[in-house]
Protein backbone atom coordinates (compact mmCIF):
# COMPACT_ATOMS: atom_id res chain seq x y z
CA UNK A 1 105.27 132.71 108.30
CA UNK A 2 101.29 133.19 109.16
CA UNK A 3 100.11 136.85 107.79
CA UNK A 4 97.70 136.94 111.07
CA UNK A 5 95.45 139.89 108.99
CA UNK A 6 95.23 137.83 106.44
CA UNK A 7 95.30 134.16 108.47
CA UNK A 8 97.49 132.69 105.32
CA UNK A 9 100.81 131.36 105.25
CA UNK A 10 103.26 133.11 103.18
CA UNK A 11 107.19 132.78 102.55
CA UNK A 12 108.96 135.01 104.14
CA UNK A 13 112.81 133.77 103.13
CA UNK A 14 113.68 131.89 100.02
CA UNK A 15 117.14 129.60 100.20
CA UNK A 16 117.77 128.45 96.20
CA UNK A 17 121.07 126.48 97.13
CA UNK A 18 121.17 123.17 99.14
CA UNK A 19 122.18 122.44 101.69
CA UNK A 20 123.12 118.59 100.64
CA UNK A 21 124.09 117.02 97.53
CA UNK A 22 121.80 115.67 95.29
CA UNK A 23 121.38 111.60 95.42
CA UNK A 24 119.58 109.41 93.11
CA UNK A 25 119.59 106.59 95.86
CA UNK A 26 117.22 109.05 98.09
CA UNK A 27 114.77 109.60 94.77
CA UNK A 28 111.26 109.28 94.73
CA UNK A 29 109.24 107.26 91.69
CA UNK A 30 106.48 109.07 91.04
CA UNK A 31 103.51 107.33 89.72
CA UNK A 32 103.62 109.41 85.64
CA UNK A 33 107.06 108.40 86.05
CA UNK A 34 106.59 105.17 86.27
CA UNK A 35 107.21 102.35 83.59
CA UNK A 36 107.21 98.15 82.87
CA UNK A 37 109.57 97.31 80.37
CA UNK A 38 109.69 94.34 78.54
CA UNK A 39 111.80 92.48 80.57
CA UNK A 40 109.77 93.03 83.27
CA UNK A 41 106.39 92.33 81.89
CA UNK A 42 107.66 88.97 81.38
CA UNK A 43 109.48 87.98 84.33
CA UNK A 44 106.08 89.23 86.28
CA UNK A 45 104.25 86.87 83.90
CA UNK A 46 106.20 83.85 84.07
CA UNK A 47 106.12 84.29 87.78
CA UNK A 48 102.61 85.06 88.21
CA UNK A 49 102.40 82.12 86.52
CA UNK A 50 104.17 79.74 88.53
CA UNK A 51 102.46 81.47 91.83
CA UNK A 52 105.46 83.57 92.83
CA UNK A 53 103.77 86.16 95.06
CA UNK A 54 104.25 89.93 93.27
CA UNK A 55 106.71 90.96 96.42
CA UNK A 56 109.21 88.66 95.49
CA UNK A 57 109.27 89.39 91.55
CA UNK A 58 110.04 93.00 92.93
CA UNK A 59 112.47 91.67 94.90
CA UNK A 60 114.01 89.57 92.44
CA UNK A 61 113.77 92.26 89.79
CA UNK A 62 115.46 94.70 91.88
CA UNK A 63 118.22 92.32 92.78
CA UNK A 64 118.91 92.31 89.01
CA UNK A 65 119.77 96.11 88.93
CA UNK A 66 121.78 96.32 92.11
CA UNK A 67 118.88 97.66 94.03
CA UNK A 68 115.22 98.97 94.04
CA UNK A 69 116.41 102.52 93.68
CA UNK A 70 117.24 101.79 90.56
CA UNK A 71 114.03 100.51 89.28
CA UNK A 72 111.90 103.03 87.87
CA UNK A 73 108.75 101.06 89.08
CA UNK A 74 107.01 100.24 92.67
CA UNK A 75 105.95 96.89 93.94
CA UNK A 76 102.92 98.24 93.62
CA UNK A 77 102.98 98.83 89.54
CA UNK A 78 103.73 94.87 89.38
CA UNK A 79 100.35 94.48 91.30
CA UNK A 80 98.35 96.58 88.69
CA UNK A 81 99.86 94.86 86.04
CA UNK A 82 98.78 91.59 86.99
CA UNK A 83 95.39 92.73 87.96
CA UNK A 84 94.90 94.73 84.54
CA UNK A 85 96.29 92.18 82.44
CA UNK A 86 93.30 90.25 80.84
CA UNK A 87 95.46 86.99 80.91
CA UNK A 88 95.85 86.69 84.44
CA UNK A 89 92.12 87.07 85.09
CA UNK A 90 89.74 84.42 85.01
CA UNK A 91 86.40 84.34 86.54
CA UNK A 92 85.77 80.54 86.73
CA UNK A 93 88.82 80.06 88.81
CA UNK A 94 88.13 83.41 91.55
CA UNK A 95 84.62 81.35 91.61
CA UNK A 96 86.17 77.84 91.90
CA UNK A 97 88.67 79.25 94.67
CA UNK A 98 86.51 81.03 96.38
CA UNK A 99 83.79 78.10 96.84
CA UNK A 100 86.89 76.31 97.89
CA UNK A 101 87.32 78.57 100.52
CA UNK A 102 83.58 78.67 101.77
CA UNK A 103 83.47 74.61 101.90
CA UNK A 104 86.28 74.75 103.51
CA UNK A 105 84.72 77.18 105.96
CA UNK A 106 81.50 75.41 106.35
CA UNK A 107 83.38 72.32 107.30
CA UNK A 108 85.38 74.70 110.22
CA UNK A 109 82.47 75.87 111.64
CA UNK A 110 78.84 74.78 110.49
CA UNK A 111 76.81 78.15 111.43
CA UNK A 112 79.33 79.43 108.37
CA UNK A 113 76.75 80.48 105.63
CA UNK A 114 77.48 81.32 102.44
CA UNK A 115 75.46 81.68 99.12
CA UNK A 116 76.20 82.31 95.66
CA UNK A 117 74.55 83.47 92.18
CA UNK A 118 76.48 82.44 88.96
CA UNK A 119 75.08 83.19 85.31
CA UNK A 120 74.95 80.32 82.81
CA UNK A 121 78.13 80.35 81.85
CA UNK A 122 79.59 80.05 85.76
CA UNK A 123 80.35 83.70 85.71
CA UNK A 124 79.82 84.62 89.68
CA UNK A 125 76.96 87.22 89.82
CA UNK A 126 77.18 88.05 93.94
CA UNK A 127 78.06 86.39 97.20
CA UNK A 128 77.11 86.65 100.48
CA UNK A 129 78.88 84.71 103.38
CA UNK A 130 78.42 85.03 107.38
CA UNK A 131 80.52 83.87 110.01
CA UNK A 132 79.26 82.58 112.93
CA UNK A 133 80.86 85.34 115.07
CA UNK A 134 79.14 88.32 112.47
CA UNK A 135 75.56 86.06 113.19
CA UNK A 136 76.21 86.34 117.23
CA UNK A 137 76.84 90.00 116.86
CA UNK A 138 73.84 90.60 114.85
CA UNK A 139 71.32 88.41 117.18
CA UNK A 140 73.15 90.65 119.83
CA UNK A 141 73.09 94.11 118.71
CA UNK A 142 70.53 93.86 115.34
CA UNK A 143 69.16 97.32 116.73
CA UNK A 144 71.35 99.23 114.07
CA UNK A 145 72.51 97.87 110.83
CA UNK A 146 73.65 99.95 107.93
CA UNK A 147 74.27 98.61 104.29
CA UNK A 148 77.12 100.30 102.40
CA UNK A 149 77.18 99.79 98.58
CA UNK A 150 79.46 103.08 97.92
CA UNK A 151 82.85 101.25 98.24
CA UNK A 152 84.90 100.48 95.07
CA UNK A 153 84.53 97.98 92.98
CA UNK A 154 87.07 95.47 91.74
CA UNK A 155 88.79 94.09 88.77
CA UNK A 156 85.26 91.70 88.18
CA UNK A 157 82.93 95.21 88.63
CA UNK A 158 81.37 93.51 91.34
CA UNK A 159 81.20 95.86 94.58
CA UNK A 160 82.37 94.88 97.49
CA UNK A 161 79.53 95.47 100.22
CA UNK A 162 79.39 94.43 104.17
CA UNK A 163 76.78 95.11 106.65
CA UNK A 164 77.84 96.95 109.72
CA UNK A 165 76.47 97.41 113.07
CA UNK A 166 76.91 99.47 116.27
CA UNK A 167 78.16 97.57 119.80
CA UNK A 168 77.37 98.22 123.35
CA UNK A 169 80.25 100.53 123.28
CA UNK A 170 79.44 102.48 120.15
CA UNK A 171 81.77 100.96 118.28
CA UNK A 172 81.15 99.39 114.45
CA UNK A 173 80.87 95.54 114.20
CA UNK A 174 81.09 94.15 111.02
C-alpha cells in the first residue's frame, strides 16, 4: 500500500504459502545461472561451422533433453559463445563478406557509396557506406545532422556510428 505521508510503498500483508505448486517447467534461467557444457560447446562448434544458424543448434540441443526447460542455457548464451570464441572470428572474412555485400550493392543501385580503410595486413580499420535513399534525405533535409559515436562497440572494437537527421515532420532519418 502507498504511505501517502511518506509517498512510499510499503507491505502491508505478507502471504508465505502459495498458492500453486512449484514447477520446474515454468522456471526462469537466470543469466549467473547459466552454463555450456561440453557437449554443447561442441555441437555449437561443429554447427557454427557448417553454417547452421545459432536458433536451430538451440533448437536441436533442446530437442535432445526433451525440451528447452530443461536446458540450463538461453539461445542467447549460444550467441555469446560464438561471438567470444576466438576461433569463430576472423577479420579477413567480416572484410571479404562485407565488400561482397557493398559490390553487390553498388551493382543494385549505382548512387550506393561505400569506402573502406584496411591496415597492411587486410585488417578493416572503418567503413562508411550510403544508400541512395540516406543521400536523397540528406540533399533534402541537410539542415540538421548529428554524429553519434557513443553506441557500443562490437566483437572487432570498432564502433558502430550513423549520421542522423531531422524530417519535415520532426522525425529522425537515418
Amino acid at each position: 500500500m502507498l504511505d501517502k505521508e511518506k509517498m512510499i510503498w510499503m507491505e502491508s500483508r505478507l502471504e508465505l504459502r502459495h498458492s500453486h505448486p512449484c514447477s520446474s517447467k515454468q522456471s526462469i534461467h537466470y543469466h549467473q545461472n547459466s552454463e555450456l557444457n561440453v557437449h554443447a560447446k561442441c555441437v555449437i562448434e561443429d554447427n557454427d561451422e557448417v553454417g547452421i544458424q545459432p536458433n536451430k543448434t538451440y533448437l536441436a540441443l533442446a530437442n535432445e533433453v526433451g525440451g528447452s526447460s530443461n536446458l540450463n542455457f538461453s539461445e542467447k548464451d549460444i550467441i555469446n559463445y560464438i561471438t567470444s570464441n576466438p576461433r569463430f572470428t576472423d577479420n579477413n572474412a567480416n572484410f571479404g563478406e562485407m565488400s561482397k555485400y557493398f559490390l553487390c550493392m553498388k551493382d543494385i543501385n549505382p548512387n550506393f557509396f561505400y569506402a573502406m580503410d584496411v591496415d597492411d595486413s587486410l585488417k578493416l580499420r572503418s567503413a562508411l557506406w550510403v544508400d541512395a535513399r540516406c543521400k536523397v534525405s540528406y540533399e533534402y533535409f541537410c539542415d540538421v545532422v548529428s554524429f553519434d559515436t557513443t553506441y557500443k562497440k562490437n566483437k572487432h572494437k570498432l564502433p558502430f556510428v550513423f549520421f542522423v537527421g531531422v524530417n519535415h515532420h520532426g522525425k529522425s532519418t537515418l
